[in-house]
Protein backbone atom coordinates (compact mmCIF):
# COMPACT_ATOMS: atom_id res chain seq x y z
CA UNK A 1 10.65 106.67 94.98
CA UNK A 2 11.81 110.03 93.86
CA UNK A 3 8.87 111.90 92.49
CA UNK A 4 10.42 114.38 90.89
CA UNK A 5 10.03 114.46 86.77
CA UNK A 6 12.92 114.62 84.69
CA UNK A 7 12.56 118.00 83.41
CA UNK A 8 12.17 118.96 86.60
CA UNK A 9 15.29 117.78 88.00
CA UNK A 10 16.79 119.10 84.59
CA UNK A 11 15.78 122.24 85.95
CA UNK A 12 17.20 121.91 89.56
CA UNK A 13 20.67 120.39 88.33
CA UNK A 14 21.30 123.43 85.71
CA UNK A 15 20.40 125.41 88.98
CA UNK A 16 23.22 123.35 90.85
CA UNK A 17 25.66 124.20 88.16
CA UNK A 18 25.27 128.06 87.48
CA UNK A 19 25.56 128.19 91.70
CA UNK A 20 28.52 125.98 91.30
CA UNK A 21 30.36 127.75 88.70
CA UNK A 22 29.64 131.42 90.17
CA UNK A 23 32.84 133.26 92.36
CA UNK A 24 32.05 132.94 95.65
CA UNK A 25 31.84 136.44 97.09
CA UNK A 26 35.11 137.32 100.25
CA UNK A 27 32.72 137.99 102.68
CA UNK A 28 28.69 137.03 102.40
CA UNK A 29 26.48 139.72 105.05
CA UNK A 30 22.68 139.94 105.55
CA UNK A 31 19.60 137.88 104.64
CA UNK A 32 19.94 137.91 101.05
CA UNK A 33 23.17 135.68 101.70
CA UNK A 34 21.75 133.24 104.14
CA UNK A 35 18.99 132.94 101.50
CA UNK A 36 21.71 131.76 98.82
CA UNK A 37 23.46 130.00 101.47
CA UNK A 38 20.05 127.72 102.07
CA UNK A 39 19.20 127.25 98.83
CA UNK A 40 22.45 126.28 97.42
CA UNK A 41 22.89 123.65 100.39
CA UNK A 42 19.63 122.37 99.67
CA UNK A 43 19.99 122.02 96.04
CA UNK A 44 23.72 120.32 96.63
CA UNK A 45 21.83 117.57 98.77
CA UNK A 46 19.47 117.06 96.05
CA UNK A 47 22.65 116.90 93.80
CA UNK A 48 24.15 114.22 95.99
CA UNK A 49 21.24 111.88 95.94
CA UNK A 50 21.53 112.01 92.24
CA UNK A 51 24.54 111.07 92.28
CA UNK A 52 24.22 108.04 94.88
CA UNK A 53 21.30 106.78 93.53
CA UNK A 54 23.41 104.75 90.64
CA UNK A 55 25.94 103.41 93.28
CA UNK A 56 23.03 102.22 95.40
CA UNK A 57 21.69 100.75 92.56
CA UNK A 58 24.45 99.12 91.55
CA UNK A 59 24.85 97.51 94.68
CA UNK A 60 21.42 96.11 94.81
CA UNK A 61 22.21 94.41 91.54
CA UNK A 62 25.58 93.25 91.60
CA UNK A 63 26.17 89.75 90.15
CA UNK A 64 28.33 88.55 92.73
CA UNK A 65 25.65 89.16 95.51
CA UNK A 66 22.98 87.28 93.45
CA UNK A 67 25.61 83.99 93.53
CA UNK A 68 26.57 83.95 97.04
CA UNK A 69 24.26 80.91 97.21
CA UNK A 70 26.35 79.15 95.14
CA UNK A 71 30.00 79.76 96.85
CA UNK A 72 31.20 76.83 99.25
CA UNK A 73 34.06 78.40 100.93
CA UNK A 74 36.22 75.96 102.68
CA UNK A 75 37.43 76.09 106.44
CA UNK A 76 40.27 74.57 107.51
CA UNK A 77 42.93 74.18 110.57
CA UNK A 78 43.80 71.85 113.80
CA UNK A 79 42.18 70.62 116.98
CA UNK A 80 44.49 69.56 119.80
CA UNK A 81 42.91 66.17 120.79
CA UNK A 82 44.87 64.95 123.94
CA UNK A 83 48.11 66.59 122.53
CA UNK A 84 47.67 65.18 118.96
CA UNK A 85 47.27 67.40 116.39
CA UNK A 86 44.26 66.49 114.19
CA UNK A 87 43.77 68.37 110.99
CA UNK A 88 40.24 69.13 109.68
CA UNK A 89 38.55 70.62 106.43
CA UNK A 90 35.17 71.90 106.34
CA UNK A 91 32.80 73.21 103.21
CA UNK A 92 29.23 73.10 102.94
CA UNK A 93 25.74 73.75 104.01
CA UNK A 94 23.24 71.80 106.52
CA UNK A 95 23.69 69.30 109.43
CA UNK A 96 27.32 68.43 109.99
CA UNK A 97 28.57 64.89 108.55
CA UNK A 98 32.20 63.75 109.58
CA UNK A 99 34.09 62.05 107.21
CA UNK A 100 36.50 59.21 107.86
CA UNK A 101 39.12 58.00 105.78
CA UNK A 102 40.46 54.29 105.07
CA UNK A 103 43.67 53.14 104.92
CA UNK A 104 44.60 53.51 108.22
CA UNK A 105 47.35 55.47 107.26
CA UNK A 106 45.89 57.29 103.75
CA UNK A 107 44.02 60.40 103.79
CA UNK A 108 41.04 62.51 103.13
CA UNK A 109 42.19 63.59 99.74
CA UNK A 110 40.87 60.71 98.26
CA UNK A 111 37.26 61.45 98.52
CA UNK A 112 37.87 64.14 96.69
CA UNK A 113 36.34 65.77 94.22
CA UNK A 114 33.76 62.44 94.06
CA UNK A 115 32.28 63.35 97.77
CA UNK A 116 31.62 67.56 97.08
CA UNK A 117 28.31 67.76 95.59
CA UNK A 118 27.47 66.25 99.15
CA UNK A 119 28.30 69.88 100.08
CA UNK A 120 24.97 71.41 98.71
CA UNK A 121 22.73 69.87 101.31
CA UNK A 122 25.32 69.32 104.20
CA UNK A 123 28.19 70.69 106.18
CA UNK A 124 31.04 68.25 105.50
CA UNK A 125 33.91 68.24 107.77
CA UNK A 126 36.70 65.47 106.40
CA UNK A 127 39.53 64.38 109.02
CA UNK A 128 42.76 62.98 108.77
CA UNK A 129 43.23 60.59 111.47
CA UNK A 130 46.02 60.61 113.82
CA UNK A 131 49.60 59.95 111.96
CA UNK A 132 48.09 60.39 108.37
CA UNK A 133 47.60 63.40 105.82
CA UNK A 134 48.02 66.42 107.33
CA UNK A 135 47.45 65.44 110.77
CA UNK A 136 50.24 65.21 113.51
CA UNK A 137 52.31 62.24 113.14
CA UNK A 138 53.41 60.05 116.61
CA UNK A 139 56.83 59.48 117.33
CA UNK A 140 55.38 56.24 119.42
CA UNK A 141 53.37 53.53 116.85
CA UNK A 142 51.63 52.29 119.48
CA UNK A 143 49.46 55.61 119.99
CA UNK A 144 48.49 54.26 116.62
CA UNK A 145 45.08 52.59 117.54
CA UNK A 146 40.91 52.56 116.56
CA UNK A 147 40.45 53.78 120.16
CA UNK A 148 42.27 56.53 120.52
CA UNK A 149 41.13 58.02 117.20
CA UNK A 150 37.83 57.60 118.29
CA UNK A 151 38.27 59.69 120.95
CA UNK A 152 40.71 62.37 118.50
CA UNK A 153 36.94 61.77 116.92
CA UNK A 154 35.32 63.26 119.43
CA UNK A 155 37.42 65.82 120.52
CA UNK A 156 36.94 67.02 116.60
CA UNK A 157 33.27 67.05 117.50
CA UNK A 158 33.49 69.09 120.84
CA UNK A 159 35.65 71.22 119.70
CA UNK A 160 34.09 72.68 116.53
CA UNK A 161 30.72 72.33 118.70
CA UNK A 162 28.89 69.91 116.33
CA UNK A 163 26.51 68.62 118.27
CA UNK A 164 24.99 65.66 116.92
CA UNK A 165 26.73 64.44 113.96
CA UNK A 166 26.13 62.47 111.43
CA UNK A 167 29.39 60.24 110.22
CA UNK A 168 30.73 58.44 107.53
CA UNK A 169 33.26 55.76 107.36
CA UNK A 170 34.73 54.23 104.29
CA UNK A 171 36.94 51.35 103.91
CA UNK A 172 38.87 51.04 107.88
CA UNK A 173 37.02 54.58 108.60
CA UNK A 174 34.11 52.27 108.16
CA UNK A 175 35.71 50.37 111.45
CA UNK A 176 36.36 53.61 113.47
CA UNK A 177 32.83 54.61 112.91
CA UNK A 178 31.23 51.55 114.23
CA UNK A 179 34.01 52.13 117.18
CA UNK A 180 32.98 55.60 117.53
CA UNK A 181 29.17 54.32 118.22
CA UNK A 182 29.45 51.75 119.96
CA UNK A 183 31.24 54.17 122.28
CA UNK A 184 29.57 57.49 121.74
CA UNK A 185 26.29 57.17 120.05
CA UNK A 186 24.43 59.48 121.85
CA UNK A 187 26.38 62.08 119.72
CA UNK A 188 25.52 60.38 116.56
CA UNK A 189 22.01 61.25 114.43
CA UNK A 190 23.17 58.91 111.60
CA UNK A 191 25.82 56.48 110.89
CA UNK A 192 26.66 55.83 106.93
CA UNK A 193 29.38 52.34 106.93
CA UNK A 194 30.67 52.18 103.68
CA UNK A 195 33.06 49.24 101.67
CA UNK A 196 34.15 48.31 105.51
CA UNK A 197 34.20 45.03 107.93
CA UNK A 198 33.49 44.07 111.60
CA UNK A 199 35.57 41.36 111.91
CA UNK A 200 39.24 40.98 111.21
CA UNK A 201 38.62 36.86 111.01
CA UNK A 202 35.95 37.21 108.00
CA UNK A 203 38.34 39.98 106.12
CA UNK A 204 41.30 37.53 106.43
CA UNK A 205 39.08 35.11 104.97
CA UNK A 206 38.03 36.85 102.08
CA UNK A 207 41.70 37.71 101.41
CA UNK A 208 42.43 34.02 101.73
CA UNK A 209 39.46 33.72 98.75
CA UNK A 210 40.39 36.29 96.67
CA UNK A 211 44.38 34.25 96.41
CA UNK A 212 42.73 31.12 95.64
CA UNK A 213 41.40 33.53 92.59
CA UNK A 214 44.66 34.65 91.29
CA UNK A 215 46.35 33.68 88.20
CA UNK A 216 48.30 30.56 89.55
CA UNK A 217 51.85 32.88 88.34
CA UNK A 218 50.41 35.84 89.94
CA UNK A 219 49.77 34.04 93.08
CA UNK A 220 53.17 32.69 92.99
CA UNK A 221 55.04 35.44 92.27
CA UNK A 222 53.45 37.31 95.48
CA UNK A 223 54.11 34.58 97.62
CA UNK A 224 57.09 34.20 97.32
CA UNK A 225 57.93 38.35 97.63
CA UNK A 226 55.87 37.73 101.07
CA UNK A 227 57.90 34.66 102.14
CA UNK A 228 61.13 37.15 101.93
CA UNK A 229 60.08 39.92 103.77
CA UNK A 230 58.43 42.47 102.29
CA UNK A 231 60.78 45.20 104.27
CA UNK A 232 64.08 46.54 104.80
CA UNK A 233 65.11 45.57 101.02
CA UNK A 234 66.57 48.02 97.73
CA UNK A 235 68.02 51.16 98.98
CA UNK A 236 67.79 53.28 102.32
CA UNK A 237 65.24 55.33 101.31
CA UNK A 238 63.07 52.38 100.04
CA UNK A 239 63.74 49.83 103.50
CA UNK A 240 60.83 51.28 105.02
CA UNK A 241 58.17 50.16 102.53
CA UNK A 242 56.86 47.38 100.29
CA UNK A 243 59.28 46.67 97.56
CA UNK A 244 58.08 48.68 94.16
CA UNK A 245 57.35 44.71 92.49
CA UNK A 246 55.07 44.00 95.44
CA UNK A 247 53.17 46.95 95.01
CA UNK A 248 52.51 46.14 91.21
CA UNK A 249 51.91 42.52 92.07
CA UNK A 250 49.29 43.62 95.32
CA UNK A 251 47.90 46.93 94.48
CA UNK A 252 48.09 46.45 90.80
CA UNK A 253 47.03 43.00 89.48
CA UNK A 254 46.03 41.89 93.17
CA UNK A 255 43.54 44.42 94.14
CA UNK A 256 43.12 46.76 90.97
CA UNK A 257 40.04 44.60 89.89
CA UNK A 258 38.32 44.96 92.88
CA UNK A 259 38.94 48.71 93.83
CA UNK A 260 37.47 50.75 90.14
CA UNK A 261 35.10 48.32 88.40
CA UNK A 262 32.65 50.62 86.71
CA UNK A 263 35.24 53.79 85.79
CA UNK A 264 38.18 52.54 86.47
CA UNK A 265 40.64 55.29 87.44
CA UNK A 266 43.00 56.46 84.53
CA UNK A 267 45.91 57.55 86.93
CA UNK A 268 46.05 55.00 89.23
CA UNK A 269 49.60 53.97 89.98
CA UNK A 270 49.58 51.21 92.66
CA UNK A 271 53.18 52.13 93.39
CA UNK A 272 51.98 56.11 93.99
CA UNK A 273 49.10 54.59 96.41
CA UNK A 274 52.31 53.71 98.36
CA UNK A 275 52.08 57.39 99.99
CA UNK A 276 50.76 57.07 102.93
CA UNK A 277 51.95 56.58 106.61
CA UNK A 278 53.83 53.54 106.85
CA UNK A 279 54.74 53.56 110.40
CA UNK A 280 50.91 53.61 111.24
CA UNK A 281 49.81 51.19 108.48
CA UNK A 282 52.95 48.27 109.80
CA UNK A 283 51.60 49.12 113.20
CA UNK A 284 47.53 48.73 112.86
CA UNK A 285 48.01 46.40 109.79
CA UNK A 286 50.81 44.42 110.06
CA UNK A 287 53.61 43.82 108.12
CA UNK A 288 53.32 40.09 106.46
CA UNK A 289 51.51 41.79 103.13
CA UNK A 290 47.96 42.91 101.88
CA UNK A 291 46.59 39.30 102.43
CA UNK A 292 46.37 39.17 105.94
CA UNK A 293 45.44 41.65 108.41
CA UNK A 294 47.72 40.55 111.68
CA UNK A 295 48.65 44.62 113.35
CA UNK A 296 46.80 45.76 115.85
CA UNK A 297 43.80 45.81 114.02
CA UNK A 298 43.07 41.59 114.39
CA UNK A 299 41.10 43.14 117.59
CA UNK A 300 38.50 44.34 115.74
CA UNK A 301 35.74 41.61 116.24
CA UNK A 302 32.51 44.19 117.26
CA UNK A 303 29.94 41.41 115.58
CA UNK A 304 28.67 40.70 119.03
CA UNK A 305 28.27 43.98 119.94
CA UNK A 306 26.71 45.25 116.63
CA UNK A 307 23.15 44.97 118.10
CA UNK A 308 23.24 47.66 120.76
CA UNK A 309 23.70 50.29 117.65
CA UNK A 310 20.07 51.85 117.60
CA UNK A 311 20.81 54.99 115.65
CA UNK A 312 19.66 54.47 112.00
CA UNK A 313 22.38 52.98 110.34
CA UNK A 314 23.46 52.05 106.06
CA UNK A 315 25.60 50.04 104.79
CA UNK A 316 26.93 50.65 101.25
CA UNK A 317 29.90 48.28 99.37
CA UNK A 318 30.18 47.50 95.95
CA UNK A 319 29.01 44.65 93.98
CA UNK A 320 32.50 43.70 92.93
CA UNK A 321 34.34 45.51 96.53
CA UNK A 322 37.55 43.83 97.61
CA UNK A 323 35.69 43.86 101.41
CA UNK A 324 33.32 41.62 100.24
CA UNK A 325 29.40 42.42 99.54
CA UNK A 326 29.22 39.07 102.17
CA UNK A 327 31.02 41.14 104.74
CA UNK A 328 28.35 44.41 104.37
CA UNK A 329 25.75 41.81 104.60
CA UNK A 330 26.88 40.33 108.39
CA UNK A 331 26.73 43.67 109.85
CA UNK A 332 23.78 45.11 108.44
CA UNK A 333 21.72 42.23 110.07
CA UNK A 334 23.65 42.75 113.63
CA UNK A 335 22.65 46.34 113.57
CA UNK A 336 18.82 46.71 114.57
CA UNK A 337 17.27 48.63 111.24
CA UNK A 338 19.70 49.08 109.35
CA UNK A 339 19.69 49.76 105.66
CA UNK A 340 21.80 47.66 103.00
CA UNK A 341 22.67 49.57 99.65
CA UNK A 342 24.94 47.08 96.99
CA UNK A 343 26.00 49.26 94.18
CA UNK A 344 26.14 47.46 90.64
CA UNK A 345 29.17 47.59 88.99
CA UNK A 346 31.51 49.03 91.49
CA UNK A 347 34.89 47.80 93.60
CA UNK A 348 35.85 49.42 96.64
CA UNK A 349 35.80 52.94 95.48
CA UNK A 350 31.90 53.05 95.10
CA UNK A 351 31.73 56.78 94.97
CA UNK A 352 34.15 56.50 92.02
CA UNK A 353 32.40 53.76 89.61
CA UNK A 354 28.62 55.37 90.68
CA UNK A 355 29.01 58.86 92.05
CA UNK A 356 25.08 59.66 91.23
CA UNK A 357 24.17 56.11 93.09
CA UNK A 358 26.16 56.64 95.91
CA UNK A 359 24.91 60.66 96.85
CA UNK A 360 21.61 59.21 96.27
CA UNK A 361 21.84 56.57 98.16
CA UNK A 362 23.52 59.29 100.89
CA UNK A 363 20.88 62.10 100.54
CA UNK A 364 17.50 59.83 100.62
CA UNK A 365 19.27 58.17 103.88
CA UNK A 366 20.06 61.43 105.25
CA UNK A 367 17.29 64.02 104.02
CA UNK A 368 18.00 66.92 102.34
């Protein structure tokens, strides 16, 4: 601390000024001269503390310092897995958790903003999966597959140098997590399976259950749009996706009840939900309708294998979730230990209808 008293440095400053303010001789000879010389650069160094002192000051108190804490600035940009490009966003603070998205052929977008407050305890890194969002789209459907984004998965992992991840899978990410570890589980520390299946067989049936459920001239009405072909009809630009009536009848009366249950969404447009990739989703899915699951992805049938998961594992779904509660139940009793969380009140988009459940239900799993 500066010790000098204030009328003390009054005294020194006025000093500062009268040496300031006097002509500076042409030429400066002798001892009396080097005298002024000292004592004018000492009493300009005094000067200049007084005058840094405030901006020192300043800095030590400036707002924006005191709420760095609470900035969550977000990282973004591509990994070349095996000459796909995979595009990944990353924000928080903690041990990393990897996000999957459903679909297949949707995005990451969707978790957003429900999945941020996440952020405050953990690094989240979301990916979109090969062919979808912002991610690197294959000229070749049948690149399209769960095993090779398991492996664009891990190359995510290795390249940002994770380490041990936790991860996250909703909806079909919920099927390319229990891929990933059943593959690669040593680099796993958690596992989080959320509103997802292990069998294609038991989803078709569900689907199969939830027609019989219909209206009898809703169920009609989509079966017969099915029976013609559900592409290559309307214009050119519109041959390469489900007509706009199927969407309303599938997405919209079909599914809607199932998907928001609790807080329904407000600007949900069943025939906007048809952005996404087609070309991966008629490749992994199929291409007779929402009803029946006959792409690439009728392989997925891991219910056998479910037991040699031994990292800690939780399944959540929704009470009222178009992938049945029935479904969540099968696989959390094939997986050794795991956890089964049914949120009340919610479809498919759990996070949606009972944001404060679900990040509970996340953070106690996880640990803060």
């Amino acid at each position: 601390m500066d010790r000098m008293t204030t009328t003390s440095r009054d005294r020194e400053l006025r000093k500062i000024v009268l040496l300031v303010r006097s002509p500076q001789p042409t030429i400066a000879h002798g001892p009396r001269a080097s005298v002024r010389w000292a004592a004018m650069t000492k009493l300009l160094a005094i000067f200049s503390i007084f005058l840094l002192a405030p901006l020192v000051t300043a800095q030590k108190t400036n707002p924006s310092d005191s709420g760095a804490s609470h900035v969550y600035a977000i990282r973004e940009g591509y990994v070349d897995a095996n000459g796909v490009m995979i595009y990944y966003k990353i924000f928080g603070r903690g041990k990393p958790l990897v996000i999957v998205h459903g679909g297949p052929g949707a995005s990451h977008d969707y978790f957003l903003p429900y999945l941020t407050p996440l952020a405050r305890h953990y690094q989240l890194i979301f990916i979109d999966e090969r062919g979808s969002g912002r991610s690197q789209k294959l000229e070749d459907v049948t690149g399209y597959t769960v095993e090779n984004m398991v492996e664009d998965v891990e190359a995510v992992r290795q390249a940002l140098g994770l380490g041990q991840i936790s991860l996250l899978g909703h909806s079909y990410g919920g099927v390319l997590a229990q891929a990933y570890a059943l593959k690669y589980q040593k680099n796993l520390s958690r596992l989080i399976l959320g509103s997802t299946f292990s069998s294609t067989k038991a989803l078709n049936d569900v689907f199969r259950q939830m027609k019989q459920r219909m209206s009898p001239e809703l169920r009609d009405r989509i079966d017969k749009l099915e029976a013609a072909g559900l592409y290559g009809h309307g214009k050119d630009y519109e041959k390469n996706r489900y007509t706009t009536e199927y969407m309303i009848a599938a997405w919209g009366e079909g599914y809607f009840p199932n998907v928001y249950h609790n807080r329904p969404d407000p600007n949900y447009d069943p025939v906007d939900n048809g952005k996404m990739s087609w070309d991966l989703y008629r490749e992994m899915w199929g291409e007779h309708g929402e009803f029946v699951v006959d792409g690439n992805l009728k392989s997925v049938e891991y219910m056998d294998r479910l037991s040699s998961i031994k990292v800690p594992t939780l399944v959540l779904v929704g009470d009222n979730d178009e992938v049945d509660p029935s479904l969540a139940q099968a696989t959390q009793k094939k997986i050794p230990g795991s956890k089964l969380v049914i949120l009340p009140k919610s479809g498919h988009m759990t996070f949606v209808d009972q944001p404060a459940m679900f990040e509970k239900a996340v953070e106690d799993f996880l640990g803060k």
